[in-house]
N, C-alpha and C. Protein backbone atom coordinates (compact mmCIF):
# COMPACT_ATOMS: atom_id res chain seq x y z
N UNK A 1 23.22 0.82 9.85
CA UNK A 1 22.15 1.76 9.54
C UNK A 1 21.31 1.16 8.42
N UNK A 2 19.76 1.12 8.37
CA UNK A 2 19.57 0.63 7.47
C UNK A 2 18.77 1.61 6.34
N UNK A 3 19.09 0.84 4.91
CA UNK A 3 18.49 1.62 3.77
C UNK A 3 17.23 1.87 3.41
N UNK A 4 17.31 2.66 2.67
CA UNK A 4 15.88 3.16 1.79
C UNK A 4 15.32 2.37 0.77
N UNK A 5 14.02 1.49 1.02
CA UNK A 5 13.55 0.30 0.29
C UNK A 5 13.74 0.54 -1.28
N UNK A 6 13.75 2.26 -1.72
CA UNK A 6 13.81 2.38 -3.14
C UNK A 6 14.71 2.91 -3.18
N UNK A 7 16.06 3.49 -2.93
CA UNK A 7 16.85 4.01 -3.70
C UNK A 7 18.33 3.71 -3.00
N UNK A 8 17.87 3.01 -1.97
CA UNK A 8 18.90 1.95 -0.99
C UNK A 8 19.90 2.59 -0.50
N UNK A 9 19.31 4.13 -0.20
CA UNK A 9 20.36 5.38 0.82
C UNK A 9 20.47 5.16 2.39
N UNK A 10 21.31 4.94 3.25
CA UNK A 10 21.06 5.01 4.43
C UNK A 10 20.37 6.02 4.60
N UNK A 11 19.29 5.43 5.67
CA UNK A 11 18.50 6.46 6.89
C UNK A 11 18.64 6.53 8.31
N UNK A 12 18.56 7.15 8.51
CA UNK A 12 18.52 7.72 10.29
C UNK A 12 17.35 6.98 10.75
N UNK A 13 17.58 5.82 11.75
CA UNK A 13 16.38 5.09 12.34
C UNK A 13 16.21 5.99 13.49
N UNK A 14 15.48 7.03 13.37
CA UNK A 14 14.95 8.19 15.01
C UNK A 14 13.81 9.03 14.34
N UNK A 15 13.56 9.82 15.54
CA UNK A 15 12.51 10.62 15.35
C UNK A 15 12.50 11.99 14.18
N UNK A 16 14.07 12.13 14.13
CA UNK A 16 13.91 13.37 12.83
C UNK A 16 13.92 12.52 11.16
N UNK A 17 14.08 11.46 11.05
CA UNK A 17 13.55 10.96 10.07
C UNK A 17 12.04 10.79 9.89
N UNK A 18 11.24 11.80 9.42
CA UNK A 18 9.65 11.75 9.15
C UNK A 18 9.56 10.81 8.39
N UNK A 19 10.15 10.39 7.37
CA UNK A 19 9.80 9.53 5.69
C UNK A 19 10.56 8.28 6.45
N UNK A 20 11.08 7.79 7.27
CA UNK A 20 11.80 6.14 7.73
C UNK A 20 10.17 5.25 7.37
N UNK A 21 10.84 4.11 6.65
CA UNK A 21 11.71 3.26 6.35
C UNK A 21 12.59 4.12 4.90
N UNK A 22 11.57 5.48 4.61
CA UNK A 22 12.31 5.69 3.01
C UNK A 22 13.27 6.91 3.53
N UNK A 23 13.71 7.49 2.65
CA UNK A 23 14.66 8.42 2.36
C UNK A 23 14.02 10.28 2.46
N UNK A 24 13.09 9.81 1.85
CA UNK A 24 12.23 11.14 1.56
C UNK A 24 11.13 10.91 1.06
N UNK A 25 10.64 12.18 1.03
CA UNK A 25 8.74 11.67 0.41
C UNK A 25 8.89 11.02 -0.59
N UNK A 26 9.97 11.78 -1.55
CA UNK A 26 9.64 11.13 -3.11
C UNK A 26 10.25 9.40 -3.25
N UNK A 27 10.63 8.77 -2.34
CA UNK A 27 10.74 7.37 -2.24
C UNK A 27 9.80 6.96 -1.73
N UNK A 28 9.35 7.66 -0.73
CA UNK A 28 7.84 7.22 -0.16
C UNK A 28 6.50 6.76 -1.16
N UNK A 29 7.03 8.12 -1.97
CA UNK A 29 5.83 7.87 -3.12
C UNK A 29 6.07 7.18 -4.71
N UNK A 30 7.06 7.21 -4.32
CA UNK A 30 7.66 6.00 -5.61
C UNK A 30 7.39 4.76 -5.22
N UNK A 31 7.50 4.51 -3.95
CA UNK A 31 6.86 2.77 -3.24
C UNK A 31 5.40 2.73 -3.23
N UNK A 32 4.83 3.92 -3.32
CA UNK A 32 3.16 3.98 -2.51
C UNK A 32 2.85 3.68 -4.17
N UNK A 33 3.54 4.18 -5.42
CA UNK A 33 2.93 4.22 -6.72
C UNK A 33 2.95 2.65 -7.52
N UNK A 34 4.15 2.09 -6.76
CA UNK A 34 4.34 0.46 -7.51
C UNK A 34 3.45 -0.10 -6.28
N UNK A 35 3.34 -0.12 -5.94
CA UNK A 35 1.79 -0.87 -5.03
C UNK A 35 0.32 -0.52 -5.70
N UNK A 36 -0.02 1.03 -5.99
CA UNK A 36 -0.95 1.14 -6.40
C UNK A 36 -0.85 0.23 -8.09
N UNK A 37 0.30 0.34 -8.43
CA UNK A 37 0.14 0.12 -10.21
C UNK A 37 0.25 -1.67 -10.07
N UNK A 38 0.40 -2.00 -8.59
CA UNK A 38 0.25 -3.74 -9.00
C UNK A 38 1.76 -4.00 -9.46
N UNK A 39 2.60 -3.47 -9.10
CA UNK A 39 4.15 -4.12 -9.34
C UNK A 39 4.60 -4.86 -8.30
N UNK A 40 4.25 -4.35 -7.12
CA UNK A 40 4.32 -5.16 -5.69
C UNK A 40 3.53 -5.49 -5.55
N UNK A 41 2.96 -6.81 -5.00
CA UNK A 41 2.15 -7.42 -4.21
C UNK A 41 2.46 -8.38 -3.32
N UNK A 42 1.82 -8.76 -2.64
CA UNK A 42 1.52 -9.91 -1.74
C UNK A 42 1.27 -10.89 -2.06
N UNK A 43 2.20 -12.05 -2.03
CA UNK A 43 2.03 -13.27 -2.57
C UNK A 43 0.69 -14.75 -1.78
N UNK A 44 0.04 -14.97 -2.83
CA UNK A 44 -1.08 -15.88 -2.32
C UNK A 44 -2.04 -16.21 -3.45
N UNK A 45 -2.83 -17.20 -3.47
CA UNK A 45 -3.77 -17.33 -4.23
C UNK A 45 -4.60 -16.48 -5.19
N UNK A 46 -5.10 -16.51 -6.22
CA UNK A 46 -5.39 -15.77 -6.79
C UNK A 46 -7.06 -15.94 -6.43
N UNK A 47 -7.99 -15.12 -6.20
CA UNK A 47 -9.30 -15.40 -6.10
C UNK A 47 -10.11 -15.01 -7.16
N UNK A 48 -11.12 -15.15 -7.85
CA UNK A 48 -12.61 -15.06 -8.70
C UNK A 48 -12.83 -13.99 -8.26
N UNK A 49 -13.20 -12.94 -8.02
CA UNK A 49 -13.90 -11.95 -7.32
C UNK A 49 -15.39 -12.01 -7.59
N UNK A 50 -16.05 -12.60 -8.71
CA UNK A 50 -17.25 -12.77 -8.77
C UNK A 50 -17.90 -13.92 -7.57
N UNK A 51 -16.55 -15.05 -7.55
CA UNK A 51 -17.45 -15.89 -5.91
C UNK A 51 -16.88 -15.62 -4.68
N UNK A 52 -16.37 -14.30 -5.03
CA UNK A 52 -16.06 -13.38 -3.38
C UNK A 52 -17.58 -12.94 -3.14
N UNK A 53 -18.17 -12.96 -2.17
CA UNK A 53 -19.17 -12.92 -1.53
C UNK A 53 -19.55 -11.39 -1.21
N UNK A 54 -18.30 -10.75 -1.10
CA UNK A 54 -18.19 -9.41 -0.93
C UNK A 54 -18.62 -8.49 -1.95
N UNK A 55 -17.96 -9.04 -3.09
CA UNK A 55 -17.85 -8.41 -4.57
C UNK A 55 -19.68 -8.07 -4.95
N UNK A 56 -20.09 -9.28 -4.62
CA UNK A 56 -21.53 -9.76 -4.85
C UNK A 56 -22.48 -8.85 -4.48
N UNK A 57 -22.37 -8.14 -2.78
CA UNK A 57 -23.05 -7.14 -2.51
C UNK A 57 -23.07 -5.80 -2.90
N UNK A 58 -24.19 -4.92 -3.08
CA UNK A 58 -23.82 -3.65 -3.44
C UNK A 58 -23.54 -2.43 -2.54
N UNK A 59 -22.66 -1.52 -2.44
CA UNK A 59 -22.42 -0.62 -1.84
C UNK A 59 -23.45 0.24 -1.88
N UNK A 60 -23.77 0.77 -0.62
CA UNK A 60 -24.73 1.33 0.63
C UNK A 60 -24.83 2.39 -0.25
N UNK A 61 -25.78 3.45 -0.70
CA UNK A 61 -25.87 4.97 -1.19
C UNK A 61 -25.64 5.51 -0.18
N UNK A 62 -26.09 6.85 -0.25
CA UNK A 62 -25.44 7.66 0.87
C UNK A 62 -26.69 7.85 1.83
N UNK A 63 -28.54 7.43 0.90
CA UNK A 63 -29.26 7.35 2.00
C UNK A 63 -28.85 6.02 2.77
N UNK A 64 -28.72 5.00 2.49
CA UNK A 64 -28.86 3.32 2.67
C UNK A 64 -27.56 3.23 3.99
N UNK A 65 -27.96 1.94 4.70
CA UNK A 65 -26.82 1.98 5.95
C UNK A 65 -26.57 0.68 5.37
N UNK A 66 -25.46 0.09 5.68
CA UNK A 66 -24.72 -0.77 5.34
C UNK A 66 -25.27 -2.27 5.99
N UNK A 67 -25.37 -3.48 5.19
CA UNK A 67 -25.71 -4.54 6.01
C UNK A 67 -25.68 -4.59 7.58
């Protein structure tokens, strides 16, 4: 059976587990919060964001349509 990424409880791999891979919401949202705060990430290069090309353009107002 496998565990709960944060608190490493077995879960029920089926359909009455709503929260699988986690345990319950509040592991759900204990994983969703170290992602937002930058504790987890994805390993790779670090980029400039100023010569991201993306960064560079400005976001559309709400009259304006997008490139």
């Amino acid at each position: 059976m496998p565990s709960c990424p944060t608190c490493k409880r077995p879960v029920e791999w089926n359909a009455s587990s709503p929260w699988r891979p986690f345990c319950s919401e509040r592991c759900k949202l204990i994983d969703l919060g170290a992602w937002a705060s930058e504790r987890h990430a994805i390993a790779g290069d670090e980029q400039d964001m100023e010569q991201d090309d993306v960064a560079n353009e400005p976001f559309p107002t709400k009259n304006e349509e997008a490139p």
